[in-house]
C-alpha atoms as a PDB file:
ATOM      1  CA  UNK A   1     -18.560 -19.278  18.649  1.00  0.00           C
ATOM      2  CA  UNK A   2     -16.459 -21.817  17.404  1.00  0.00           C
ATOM      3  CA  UNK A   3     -18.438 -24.954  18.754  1.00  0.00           C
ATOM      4  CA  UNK A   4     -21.305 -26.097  16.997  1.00  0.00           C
ATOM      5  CA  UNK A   5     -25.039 -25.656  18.726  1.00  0.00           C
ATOM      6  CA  UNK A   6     -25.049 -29.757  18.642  1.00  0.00           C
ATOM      7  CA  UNK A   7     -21.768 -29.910  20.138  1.00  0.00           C
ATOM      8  CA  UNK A   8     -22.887 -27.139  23.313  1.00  0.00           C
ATOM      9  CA  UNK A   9     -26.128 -29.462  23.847  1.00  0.00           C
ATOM     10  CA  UNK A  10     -24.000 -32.658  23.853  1.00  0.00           C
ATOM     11  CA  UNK A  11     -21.624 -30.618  26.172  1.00  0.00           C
ATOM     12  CA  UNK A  12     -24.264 -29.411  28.446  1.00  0.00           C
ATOM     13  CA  UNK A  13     -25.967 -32.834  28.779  1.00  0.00           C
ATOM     14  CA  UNK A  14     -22.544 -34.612  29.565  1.00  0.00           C
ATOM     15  CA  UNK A  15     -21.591 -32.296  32.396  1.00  0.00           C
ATOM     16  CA  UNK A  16     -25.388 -32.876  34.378  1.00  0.00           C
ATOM     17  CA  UNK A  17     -24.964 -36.179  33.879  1.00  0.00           C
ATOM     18  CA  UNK A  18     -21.295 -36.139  35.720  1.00  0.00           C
ATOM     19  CA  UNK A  19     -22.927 -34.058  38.495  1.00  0.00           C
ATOM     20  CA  UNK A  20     -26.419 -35.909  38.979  1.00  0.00           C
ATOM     21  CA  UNK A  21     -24.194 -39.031  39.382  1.00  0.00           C
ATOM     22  CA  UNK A  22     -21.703 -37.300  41.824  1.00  0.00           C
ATOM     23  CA  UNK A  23     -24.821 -35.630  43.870  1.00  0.00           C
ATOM     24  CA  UNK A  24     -26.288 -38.484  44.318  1.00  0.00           C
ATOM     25  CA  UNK A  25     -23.603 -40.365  45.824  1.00  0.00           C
ATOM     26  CA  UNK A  26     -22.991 -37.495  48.434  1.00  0.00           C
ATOM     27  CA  UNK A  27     -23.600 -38.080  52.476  1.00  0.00           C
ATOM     28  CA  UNK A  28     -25.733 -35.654  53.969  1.00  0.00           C
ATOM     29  CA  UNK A  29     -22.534 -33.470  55.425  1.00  0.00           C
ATOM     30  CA  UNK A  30     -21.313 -33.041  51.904  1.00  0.00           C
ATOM     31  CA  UNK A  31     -24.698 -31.878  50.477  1.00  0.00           C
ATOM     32  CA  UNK A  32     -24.222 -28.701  53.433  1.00  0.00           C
ATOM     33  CA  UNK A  33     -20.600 -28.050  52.290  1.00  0.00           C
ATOM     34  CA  UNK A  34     -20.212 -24.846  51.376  1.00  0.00           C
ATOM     35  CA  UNK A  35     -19.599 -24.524  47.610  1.00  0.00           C
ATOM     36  CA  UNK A  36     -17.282 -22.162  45.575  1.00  0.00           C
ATOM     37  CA  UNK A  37     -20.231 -19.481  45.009  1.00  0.00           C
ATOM     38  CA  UNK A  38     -20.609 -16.802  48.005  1.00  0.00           C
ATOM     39  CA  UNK A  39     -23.260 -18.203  50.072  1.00  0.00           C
ATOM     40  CA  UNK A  40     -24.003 -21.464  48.655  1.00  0.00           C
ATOM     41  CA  UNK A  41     -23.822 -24.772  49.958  1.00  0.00           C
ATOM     42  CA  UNK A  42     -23.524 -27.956  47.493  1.00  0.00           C
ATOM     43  CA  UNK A  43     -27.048 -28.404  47.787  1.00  0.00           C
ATOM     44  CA  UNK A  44     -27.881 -24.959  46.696  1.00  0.00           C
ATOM     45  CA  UNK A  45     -25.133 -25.492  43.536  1.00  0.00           C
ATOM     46  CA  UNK A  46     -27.365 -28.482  43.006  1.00  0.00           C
ATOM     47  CA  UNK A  47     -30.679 -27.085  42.438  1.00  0.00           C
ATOM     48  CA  UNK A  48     -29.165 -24.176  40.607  1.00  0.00           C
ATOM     49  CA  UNK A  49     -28.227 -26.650  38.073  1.00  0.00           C
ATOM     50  CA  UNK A  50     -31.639 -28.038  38.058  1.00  0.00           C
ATOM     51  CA  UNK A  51     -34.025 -24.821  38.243  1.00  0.00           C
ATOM     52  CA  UNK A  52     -33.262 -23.550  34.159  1.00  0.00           C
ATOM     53  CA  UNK A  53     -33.941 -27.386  33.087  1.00  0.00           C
ATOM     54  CA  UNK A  54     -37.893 -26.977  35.181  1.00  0.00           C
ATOM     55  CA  UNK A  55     -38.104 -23.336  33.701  1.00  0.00           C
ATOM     56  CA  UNK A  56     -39.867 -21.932  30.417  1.00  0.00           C
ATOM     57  CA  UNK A  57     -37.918 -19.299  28.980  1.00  0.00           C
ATOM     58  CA  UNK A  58     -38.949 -16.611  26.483  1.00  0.00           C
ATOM     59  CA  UNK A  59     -38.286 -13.088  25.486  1.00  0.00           C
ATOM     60  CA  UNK A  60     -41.612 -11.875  27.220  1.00  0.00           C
ATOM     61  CA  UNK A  61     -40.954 -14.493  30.269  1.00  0.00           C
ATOM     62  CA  UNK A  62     -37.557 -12.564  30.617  1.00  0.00           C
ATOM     63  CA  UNK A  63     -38.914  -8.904  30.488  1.00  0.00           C
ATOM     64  CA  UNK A  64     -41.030  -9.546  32.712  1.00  0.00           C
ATOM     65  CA  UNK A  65     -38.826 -11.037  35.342  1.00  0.00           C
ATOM     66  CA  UNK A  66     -36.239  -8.182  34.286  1.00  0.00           C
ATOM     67  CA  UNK A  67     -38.808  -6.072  35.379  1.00  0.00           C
ATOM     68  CA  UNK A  68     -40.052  -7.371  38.781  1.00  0.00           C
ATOM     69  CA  UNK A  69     -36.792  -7.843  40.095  1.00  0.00           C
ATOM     70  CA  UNK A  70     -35.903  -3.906  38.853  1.00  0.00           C
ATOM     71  CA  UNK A  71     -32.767  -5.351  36.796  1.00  0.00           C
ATOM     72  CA  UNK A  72     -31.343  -7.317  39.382  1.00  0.00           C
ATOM     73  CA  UNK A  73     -31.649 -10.691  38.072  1.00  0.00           C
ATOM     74  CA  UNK A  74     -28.528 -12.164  40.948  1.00  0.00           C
ATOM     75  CA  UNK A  75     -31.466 -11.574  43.370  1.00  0.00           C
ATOM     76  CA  UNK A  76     -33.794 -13.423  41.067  1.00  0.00           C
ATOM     77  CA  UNK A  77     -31.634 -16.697  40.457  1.00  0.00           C
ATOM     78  CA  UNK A  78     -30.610 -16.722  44.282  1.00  0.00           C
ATOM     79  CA  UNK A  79     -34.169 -16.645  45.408  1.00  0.00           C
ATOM     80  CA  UNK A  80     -35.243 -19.433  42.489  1.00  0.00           C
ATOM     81  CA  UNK A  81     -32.394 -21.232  43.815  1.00  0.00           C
ATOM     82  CA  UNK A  82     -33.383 -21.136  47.306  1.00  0.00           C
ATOM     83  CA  UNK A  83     -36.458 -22.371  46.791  1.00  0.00           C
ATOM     84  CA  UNK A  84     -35.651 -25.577  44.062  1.00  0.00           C
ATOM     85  CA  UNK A  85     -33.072 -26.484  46.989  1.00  0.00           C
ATOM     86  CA  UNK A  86     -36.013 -27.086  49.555  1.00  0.00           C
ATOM     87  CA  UNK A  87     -36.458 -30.248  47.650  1.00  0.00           C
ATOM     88  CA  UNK A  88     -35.191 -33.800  49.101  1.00  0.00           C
ATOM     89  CA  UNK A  89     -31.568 -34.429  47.844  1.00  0.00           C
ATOM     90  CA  UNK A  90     -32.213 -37.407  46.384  1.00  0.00           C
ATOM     91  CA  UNK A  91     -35.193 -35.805  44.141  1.00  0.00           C
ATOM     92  CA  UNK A  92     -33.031 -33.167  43.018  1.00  0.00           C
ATOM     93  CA  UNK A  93     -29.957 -35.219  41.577  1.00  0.00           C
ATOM     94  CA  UNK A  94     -32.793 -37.948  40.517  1.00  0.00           C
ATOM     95  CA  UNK A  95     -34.448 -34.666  38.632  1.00  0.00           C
ATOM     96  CA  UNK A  96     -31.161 -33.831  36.999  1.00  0.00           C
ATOM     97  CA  UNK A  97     -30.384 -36.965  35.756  1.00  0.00           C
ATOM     98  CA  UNK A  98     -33.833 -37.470  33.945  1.00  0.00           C
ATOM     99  CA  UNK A  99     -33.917 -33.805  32.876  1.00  0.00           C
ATOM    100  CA  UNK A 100     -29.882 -33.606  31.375  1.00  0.00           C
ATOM    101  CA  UNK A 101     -30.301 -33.707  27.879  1.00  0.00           C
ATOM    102  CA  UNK A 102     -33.172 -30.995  27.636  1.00  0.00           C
ATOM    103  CA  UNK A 103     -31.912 -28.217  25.506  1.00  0.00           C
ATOM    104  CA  UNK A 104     -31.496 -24.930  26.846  1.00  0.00           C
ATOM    105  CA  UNK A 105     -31.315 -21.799  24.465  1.00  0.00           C
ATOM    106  CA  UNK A 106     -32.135 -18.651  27.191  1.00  0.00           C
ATOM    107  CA  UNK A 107     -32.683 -14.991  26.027  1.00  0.00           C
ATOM    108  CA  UNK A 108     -29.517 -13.268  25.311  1.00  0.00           C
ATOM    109  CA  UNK A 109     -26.600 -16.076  25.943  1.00  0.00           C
ATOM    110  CA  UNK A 110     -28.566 -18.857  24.000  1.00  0.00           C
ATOM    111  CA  UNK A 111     -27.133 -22.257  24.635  1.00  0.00           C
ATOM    112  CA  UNK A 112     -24.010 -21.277  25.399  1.00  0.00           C
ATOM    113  CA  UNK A 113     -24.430 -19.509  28.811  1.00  0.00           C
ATOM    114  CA  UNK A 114     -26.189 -22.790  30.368  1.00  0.00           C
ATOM    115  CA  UNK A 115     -23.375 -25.038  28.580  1.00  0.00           C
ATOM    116  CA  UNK A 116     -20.299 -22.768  30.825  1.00  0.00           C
ATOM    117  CA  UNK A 117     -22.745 -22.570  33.513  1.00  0.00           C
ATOM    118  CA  UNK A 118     -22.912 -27.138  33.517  1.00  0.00           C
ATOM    119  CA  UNK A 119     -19.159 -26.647  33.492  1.00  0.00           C
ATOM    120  CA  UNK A 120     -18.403 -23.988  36.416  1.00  0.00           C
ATOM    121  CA  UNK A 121     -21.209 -25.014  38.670  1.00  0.00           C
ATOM    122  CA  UNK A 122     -19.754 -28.919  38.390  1.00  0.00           C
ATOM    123  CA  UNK A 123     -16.654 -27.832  39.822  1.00  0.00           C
ATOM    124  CA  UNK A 124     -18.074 -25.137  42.261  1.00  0.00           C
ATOM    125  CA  UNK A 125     -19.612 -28.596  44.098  1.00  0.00           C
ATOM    126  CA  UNK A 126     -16.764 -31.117  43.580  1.00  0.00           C
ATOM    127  CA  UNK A 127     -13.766 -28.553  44.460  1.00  0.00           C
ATOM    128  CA  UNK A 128     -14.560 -27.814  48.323  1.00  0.00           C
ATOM    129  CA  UNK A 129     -15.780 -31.617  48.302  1.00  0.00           C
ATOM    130  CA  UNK A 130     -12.152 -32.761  47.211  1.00  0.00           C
ATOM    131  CA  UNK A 131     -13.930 -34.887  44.477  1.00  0.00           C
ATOM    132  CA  UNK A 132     -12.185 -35.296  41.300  1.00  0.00           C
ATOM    133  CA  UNK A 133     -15.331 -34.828  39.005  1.00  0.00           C
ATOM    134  CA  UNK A 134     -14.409 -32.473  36.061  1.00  0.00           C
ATOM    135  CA  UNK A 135     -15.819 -32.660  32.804  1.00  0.00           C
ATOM    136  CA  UNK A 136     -12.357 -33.212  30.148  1.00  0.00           C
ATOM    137  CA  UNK A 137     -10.825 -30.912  28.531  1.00  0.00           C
ATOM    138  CA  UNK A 138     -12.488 -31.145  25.443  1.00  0.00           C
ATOM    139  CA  UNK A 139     -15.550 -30.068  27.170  1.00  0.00           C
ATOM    140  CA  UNK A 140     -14.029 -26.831  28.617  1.00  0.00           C
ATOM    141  CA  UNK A 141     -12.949 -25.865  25.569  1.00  0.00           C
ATOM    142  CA  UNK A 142     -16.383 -24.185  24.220  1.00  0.00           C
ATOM    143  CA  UNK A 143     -16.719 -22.942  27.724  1.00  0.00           C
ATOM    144  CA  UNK A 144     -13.483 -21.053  27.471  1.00  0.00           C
ATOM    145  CA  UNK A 145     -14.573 -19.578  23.568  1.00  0.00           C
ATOM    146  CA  UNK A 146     -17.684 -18.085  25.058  1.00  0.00           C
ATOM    147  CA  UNK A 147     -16.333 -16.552  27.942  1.00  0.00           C
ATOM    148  CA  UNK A 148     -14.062 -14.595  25.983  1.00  0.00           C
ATOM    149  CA  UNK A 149     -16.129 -13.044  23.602  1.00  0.00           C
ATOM    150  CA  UNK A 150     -18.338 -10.215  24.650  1.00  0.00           C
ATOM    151  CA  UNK A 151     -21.575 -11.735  25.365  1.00  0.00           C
ATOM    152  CA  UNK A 152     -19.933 -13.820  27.679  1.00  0.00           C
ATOM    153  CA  UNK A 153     -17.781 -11.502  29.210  1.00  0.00           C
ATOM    154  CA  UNK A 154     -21.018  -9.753  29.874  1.00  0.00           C
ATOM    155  CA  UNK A 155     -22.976 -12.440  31.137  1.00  0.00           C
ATOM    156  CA  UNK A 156     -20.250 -13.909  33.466  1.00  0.00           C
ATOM    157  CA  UNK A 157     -17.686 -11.342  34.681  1.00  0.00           C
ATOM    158  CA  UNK A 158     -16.077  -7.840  33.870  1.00  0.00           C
ATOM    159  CA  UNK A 159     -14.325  -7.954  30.687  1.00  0.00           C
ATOM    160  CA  UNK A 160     -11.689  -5.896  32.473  1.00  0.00           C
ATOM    161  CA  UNK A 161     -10.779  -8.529  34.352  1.00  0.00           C
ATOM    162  CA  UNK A 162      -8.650  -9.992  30.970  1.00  0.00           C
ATOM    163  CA  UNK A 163      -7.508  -7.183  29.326  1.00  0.00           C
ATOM    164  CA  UNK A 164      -3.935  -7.587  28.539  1.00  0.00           C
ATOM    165  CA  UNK A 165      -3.254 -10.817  29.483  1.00  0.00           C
ATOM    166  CA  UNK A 166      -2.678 -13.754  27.191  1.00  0.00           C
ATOM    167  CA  UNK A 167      -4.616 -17.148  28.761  1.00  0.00           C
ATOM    168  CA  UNK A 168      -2.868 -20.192  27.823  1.00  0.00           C
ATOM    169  CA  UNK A 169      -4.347 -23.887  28.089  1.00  0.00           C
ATOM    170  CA  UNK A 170      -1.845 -26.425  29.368  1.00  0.00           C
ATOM    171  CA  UNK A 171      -4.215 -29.696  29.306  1.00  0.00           C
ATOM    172  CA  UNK A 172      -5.169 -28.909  25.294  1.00  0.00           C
ATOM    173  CA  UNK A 173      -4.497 -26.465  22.462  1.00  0.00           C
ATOM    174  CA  UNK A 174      -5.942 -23.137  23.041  1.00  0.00           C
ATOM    175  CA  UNK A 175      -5.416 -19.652  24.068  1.00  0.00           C
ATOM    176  CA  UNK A 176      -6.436 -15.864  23.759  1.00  0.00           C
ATOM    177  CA  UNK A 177      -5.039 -13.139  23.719  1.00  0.00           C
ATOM    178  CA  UNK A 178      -2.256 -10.866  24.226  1.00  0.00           C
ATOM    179  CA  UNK A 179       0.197  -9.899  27.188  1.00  0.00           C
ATOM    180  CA  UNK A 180       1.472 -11.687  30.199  1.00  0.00           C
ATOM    181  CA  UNK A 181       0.656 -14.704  30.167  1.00  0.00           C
ATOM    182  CA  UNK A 182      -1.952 -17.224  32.884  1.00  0.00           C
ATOM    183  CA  UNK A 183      -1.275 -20.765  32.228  1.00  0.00           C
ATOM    184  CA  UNK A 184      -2.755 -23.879  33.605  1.00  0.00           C
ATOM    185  CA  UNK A 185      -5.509 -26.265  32.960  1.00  0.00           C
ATOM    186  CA  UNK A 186      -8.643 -25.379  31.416  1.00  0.00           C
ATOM    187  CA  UNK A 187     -10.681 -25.758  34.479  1.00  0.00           C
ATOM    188  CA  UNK A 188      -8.545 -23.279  36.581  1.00  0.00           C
ATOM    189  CA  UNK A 189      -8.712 -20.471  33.841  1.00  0.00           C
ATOM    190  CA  UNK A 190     -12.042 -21.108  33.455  1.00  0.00           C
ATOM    191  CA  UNK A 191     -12.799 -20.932  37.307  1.00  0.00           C
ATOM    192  CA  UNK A 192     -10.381 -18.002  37.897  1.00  0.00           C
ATOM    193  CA  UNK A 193     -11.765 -15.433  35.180  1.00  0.00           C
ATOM    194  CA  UNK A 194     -14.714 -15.979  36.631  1.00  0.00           C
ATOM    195  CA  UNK A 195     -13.679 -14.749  39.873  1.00  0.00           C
ATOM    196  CA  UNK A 196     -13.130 -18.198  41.729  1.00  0.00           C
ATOM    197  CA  UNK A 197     -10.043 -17.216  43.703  1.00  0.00           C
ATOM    198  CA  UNK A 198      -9.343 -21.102  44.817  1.00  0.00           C
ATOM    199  CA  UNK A 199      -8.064 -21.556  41.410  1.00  0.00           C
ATOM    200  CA  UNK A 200      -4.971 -19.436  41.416  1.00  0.00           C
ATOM    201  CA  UNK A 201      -2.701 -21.648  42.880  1.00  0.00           C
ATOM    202  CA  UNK A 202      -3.082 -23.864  39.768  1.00  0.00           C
ATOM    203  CA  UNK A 203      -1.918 -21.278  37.648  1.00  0.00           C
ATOM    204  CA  UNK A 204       1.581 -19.888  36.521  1.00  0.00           C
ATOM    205  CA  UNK A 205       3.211 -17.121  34.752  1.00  0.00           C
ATOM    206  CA  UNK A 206       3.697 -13.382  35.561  1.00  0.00           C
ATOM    207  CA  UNK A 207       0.249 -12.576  34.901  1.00  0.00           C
ATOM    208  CA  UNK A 208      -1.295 -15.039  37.743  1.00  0.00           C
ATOM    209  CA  UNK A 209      -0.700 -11.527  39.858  1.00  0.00           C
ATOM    210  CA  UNK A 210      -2.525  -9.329  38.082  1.00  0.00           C
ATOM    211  CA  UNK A 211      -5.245 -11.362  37.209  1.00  0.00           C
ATOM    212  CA  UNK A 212      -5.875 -12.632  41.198  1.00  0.00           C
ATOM    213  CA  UNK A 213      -5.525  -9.029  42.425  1.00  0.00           C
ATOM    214  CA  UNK A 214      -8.579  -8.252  39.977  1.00  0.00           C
ATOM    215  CA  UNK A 215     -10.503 -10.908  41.527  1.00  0.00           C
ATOM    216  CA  UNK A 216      -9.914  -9.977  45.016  1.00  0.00           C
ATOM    217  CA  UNK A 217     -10.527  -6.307  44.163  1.00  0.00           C
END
């Protein structure tokens, strides 16, 4: 990775902060909007955000969840979800807020998986709420090294879904790789490689196409 760890904590920290501060000025209607994530609500983006910050992880911690959950660890955060969301609103921003800066390094994505996860699940609330709360460009920009190396291609979508396209930032100075190109702002690659479908219309160039048809199939 090209970011330091320092950097990826500072990262992390910043985007909770953004979203305690945006949850907690939401009415209740906005906390049951549905978010960008299949069967979500803001409320359960919310406590998604907050559940890794209230959890001890370790290798033996991990194995063992691995285990009961027979390798399906999607069943395992939506059900930890679920039940961090039965909290009061207000306790989970309010729990955010004061837990932001903790320091997450997780079995096989290490800080950087949480970091992109700050980033993504920020925008999975604020999109369908029409809220302009997006963490700057700067702050994408480790988000957007991780998810195209393999651990993070791994850990957040099929590295298929890339391959031969060339992803070009329009809002700062990055890219990667090769082949048509996907332009737009950092926040709309980010969202659309990882399968958020809403984001396409932000994009442009002739491979917008390919890569939405690989989301939708």
């Amino acid at each position: 990775m090209k970011a330091d760890v320092e950097e990826i904590f500072r990262v992390a920290e910043g985007n909770r902060r953004l979203a305690a501060d945006m949850f907690a000025g939401l009415t209740p209607e906005q906390w049951t909007t549905p978010s960008l994530c299949d069967g979500w609500s803001v409320r359960e983006v919310a406590a998604h955000m907050l559940a890794p910050l209230e959890t001890k992880f370790s290798w033996p911690g991990t194995l063992r969840t691995i285990i009961r959950y027979r390798g399906d660890l999607d069943r395992y955060v939506d059900e930890q979800t679920r039940e961090w969301s039965r909290l009061p609103t207000d306790e989970i921003a309010a729990r955010l807020l004061r837990l932001a800066d903790r320091r997450l390094d997780v079995p096989f994505v290490g800080p950087f998986g949480p970091m992109t996860d700050t980033c993504i699940h920020l925008r999975d609330a604020a999109r369908p709420l029409g809220l302009d709360v997006n963490p700057p460009p700067a702050s994408w920009r480790p988000a957007l090294d991780f998810l195209v190396s393999k651990v993070g291609a791994r850990a957040f979508y099929p590295q298929k879904r890339i391959a031969g396209l060339r992803l070009v930032a329009t809002d700062q100075e990055w890219s990667w790789g090769e082949g048509d190109e996907v332009r737009g702002p950092s926040e709309a690659i980010t969202l659309a490689v990882t399968g958020r479908p809403v984001a396409l219309p932000d994009l442009e160039g002739p491979g917008v196409d390919t890569l939405g048809s690989r989301i939708t199939s």
